[in-house]
Protein backbone atom coordinates (compact mmCIF):
# COMPACT_ATOMS: atom_id res chain seq x y z
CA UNK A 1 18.80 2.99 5.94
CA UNK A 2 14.69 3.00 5.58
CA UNK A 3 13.43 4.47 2.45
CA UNK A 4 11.80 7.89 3.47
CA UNK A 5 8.25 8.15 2.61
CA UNK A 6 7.64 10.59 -0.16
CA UNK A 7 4.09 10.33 -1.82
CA UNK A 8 0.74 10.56 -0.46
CA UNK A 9 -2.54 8.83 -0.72
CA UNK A 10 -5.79 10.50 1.06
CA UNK A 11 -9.37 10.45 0.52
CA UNK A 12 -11.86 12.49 1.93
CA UNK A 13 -14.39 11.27 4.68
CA UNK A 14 -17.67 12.49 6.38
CA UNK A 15 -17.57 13.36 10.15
CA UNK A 16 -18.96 9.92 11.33
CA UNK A 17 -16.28 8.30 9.01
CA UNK A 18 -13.45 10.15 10.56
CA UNK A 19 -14.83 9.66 14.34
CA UNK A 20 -15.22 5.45 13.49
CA UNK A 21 -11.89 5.43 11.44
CA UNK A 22 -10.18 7.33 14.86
CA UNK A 23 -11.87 4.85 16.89
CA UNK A 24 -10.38 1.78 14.58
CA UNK A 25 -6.55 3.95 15.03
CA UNK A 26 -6.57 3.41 18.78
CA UNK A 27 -3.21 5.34 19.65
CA UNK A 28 -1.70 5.35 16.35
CA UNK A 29 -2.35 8.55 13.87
CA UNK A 30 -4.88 7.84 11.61
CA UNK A 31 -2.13 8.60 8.61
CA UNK A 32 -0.25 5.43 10.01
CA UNK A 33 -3.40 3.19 10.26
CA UNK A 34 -4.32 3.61 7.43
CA UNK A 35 -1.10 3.30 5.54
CA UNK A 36 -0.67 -0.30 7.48
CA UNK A 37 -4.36 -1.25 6.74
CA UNK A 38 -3.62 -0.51 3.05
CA UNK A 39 -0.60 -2.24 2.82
CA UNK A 40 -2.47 -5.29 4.44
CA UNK A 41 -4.62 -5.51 2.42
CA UNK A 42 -2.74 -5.04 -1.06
CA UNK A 43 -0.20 -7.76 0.52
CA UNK A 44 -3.58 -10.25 1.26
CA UNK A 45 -4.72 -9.64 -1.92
CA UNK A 46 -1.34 -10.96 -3.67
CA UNK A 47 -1.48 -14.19 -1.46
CA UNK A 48 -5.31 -14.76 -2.11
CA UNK A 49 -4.20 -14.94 -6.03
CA UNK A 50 -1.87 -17.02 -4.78
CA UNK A 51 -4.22 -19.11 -3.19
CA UNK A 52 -6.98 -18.81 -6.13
CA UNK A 53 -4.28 -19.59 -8.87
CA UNK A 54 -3.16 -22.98 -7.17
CA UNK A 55 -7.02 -24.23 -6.81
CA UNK A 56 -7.86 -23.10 -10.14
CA UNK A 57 -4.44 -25.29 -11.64
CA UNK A 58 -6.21 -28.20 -9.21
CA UNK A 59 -10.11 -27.65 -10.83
CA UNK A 60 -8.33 -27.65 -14.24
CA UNK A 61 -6.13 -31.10 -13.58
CA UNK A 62 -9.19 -32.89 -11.57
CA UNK A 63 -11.69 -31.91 -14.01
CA UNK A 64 -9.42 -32.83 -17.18
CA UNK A 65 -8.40 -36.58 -15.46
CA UNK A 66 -11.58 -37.31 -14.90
CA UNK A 67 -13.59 -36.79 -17.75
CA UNK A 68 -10.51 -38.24 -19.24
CA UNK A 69 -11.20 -41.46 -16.98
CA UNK A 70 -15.09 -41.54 -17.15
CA UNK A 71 -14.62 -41.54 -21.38
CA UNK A 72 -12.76 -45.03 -20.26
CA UNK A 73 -9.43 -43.65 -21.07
CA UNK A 74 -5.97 -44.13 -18.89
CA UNK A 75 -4.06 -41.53 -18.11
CA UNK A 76 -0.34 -41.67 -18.67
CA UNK A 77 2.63 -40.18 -16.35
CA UNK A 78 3.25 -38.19 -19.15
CA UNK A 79 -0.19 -37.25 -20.52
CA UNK A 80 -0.47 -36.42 -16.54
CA UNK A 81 2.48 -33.97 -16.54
CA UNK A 82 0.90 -32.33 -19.77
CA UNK A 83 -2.09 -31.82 -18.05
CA UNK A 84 -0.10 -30.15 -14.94
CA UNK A 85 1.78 -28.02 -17.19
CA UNK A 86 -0.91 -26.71 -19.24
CA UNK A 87 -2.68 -25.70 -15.91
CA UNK A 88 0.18 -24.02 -14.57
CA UNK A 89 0.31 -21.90 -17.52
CA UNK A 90 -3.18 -20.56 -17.47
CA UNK A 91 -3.57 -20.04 -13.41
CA UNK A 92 -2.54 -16.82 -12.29
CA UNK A 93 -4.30 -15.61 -15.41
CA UNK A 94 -7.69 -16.93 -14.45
CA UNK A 95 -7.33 -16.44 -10.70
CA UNK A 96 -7.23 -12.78 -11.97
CA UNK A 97 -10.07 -12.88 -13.98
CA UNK A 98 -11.97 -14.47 -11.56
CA UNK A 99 -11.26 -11.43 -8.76
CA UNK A 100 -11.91 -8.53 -11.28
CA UNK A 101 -15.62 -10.69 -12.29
CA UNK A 102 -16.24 -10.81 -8.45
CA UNK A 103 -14.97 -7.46 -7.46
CA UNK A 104 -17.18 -6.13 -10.76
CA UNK A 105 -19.82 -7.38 -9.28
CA UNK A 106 -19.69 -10.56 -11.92
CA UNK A 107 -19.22 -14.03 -11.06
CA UNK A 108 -17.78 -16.82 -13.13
């Protein structure tokens, strides 16, 4: 059995807003358009920290092997798996920080 639908969201638009957002609805309500749109776009937003979190873990590892190799240094399988581990730990975190400094209006 679907979960009824019990709270509300709105948000009050001009006359030019309403007539464009209408026009974006096509034959659904505008009350269901929107509520997909929204839940679009929170569900894009978890896989783009996702996406940010795994190439952030990637810029950590490349960038810590090699200035590790350009010192003259080997890497070991293990030393390798440290690095992987420690970059693991940090990348949600920073993929997070990284989308609040853009969305403020900041970039890192």
């Amino acid at each position: 059995m679907p979960s009824l639908r019990t709270k509300s969201v709105s948000t009050k638009v001009t006359d030019e807003e309403y007539a464009r957002l209408e026009a974006l609805a096509g034959g659904q309500t505008i009350s269901e358009w929107a509520r997909d749109v929204l839940l679009t776009v929170a569900e894009a937003n978890s896989a783009e920290q996702v996406i940010l979190a795994e190439l952030v873990a990637l810029r950590t590892i490349i960038l810590n092997a090699l200035y590790r190799l350009a010192q003259g240094e080997n890497l070991t399988a293990e030393e390798m798996q440290r690095l992987i581990e420690r970059a693991d730990q940090d990348k949600l975190r920073k993929a997070q920080e990284r989308l609040a400094a853009t969305a403020g209006g900041g970039e890192r």
